[in-house]
C-alpha atoms as a PDB file:
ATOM      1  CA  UNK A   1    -109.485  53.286  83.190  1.00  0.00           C
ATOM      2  CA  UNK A   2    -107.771  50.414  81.715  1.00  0.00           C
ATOM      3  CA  UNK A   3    -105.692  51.162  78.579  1.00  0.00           C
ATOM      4  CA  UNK A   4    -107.506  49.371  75.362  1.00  0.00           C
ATOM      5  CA  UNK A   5    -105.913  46.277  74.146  1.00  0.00           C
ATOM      6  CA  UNK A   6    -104.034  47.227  70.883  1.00  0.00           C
ATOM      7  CA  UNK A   7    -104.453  43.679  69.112  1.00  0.00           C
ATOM      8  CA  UNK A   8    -108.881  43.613  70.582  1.00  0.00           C
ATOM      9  CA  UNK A   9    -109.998  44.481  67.246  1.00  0.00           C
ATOM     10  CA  UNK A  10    -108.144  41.964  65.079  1.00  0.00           C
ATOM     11  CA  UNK A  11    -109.157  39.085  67.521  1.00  0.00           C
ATOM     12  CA  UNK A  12    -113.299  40.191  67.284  1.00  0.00           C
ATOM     13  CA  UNK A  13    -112.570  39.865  63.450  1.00  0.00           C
ATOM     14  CA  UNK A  14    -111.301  36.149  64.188  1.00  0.00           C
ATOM     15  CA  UNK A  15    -114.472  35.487  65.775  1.00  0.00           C
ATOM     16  CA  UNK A  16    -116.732  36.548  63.608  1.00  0.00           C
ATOM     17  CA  UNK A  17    -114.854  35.485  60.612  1.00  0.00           C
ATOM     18  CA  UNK A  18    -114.983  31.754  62.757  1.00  0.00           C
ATOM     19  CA  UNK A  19    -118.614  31.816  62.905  1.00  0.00           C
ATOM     20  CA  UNK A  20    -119.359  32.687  59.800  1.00  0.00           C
ATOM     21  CA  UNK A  21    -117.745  29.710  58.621  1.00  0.00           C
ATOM     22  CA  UNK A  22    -118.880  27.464  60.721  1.00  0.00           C
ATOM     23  CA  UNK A  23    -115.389  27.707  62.723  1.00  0.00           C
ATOM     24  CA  UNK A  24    -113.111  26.035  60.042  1.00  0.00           C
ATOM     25  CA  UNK A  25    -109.740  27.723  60.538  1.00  0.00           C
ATOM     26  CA  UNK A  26    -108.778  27.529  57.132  1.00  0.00           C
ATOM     27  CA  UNK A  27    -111.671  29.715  55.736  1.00  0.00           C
ATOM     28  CA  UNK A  28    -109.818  32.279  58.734  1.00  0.00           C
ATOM     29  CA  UNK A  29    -106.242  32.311  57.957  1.00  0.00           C
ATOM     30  CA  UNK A  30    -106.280  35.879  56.253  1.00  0.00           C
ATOM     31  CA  UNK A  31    -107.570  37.291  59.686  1.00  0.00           C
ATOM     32  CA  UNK A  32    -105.832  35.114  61.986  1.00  0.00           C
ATOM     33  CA  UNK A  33    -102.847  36.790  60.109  1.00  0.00           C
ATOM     34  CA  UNK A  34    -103.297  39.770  60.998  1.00  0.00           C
ATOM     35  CA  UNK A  35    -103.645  39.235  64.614  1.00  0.00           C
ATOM     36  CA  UNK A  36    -100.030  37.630  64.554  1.00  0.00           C
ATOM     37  CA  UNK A  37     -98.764  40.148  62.841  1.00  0.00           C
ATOM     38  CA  UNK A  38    -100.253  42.658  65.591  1.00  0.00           C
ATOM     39  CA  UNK A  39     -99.105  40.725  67.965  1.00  0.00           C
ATOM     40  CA  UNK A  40     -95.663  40.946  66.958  1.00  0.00           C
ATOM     41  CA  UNK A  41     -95.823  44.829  66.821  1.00  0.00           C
ATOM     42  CA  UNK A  42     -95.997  45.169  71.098  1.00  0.00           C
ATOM     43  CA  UNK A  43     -93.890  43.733  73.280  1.00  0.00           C
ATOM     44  CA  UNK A  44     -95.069  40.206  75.291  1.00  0.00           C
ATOM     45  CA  UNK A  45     -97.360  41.334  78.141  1.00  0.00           C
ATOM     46  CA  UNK A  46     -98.877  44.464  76.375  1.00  0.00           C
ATOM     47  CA  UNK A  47    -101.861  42.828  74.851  1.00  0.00           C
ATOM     48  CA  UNK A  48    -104.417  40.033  76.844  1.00  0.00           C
ATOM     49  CA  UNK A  49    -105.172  38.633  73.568  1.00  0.00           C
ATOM     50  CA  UNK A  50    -101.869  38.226  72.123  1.00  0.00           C
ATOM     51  CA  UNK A  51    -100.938  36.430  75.714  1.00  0.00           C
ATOM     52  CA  UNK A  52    -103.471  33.403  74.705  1.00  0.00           C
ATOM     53  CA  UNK A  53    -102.428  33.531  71.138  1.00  0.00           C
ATOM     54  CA  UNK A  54     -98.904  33.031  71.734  1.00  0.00           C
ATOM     55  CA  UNK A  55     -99.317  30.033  74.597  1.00  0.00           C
ATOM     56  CA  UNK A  56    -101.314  28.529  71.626  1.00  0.00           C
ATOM     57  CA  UNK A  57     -98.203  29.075  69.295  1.00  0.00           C
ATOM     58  CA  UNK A  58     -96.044  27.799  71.817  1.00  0.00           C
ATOM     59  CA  UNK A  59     -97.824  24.557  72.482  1.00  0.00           C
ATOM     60  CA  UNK A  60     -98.023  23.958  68.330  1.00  0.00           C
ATOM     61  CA  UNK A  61     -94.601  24.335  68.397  1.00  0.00           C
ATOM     62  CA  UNK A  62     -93.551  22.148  70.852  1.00  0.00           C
ATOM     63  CA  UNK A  63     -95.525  19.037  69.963  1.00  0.00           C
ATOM     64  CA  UNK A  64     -93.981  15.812  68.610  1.00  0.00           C
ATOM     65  CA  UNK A  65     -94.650  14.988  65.004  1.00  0.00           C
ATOM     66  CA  UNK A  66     -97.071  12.713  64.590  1.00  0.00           C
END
């Protein structure tokens, strides 16, 4: 049996906290928080949804200024 993901619960909460507000980040930042900082608790590779989060933070980082 696959081992739970430790960061699953934090990244429902994004979703529902996204729908409720008609998906406007901003109205999400408290809870999309928390995912980073469960994220940074395991080590890259533990958690599936921390893998997507931090290609997103990656790809935020690296982009020119505009």
């Amino acid at each position: 049996m696959p081992q739970k993901d430790p960061c699953q619960k934090q990244a429902c909460e994004i979703q529902k906290c996204l729908q409720a507000n008609n998906y406007i980040e901003s109205k999400c930042q408290a809870v999309i928080e928390e995912l980073r900082k469960c994220c940074a608790r395991y080590p890259k590779g533990r958690s599936l949804v921390c893998s997507g989060f931090e290609k997103e933070e990656n790809q935020t980082l690296k982009s020119p200024a505009k």
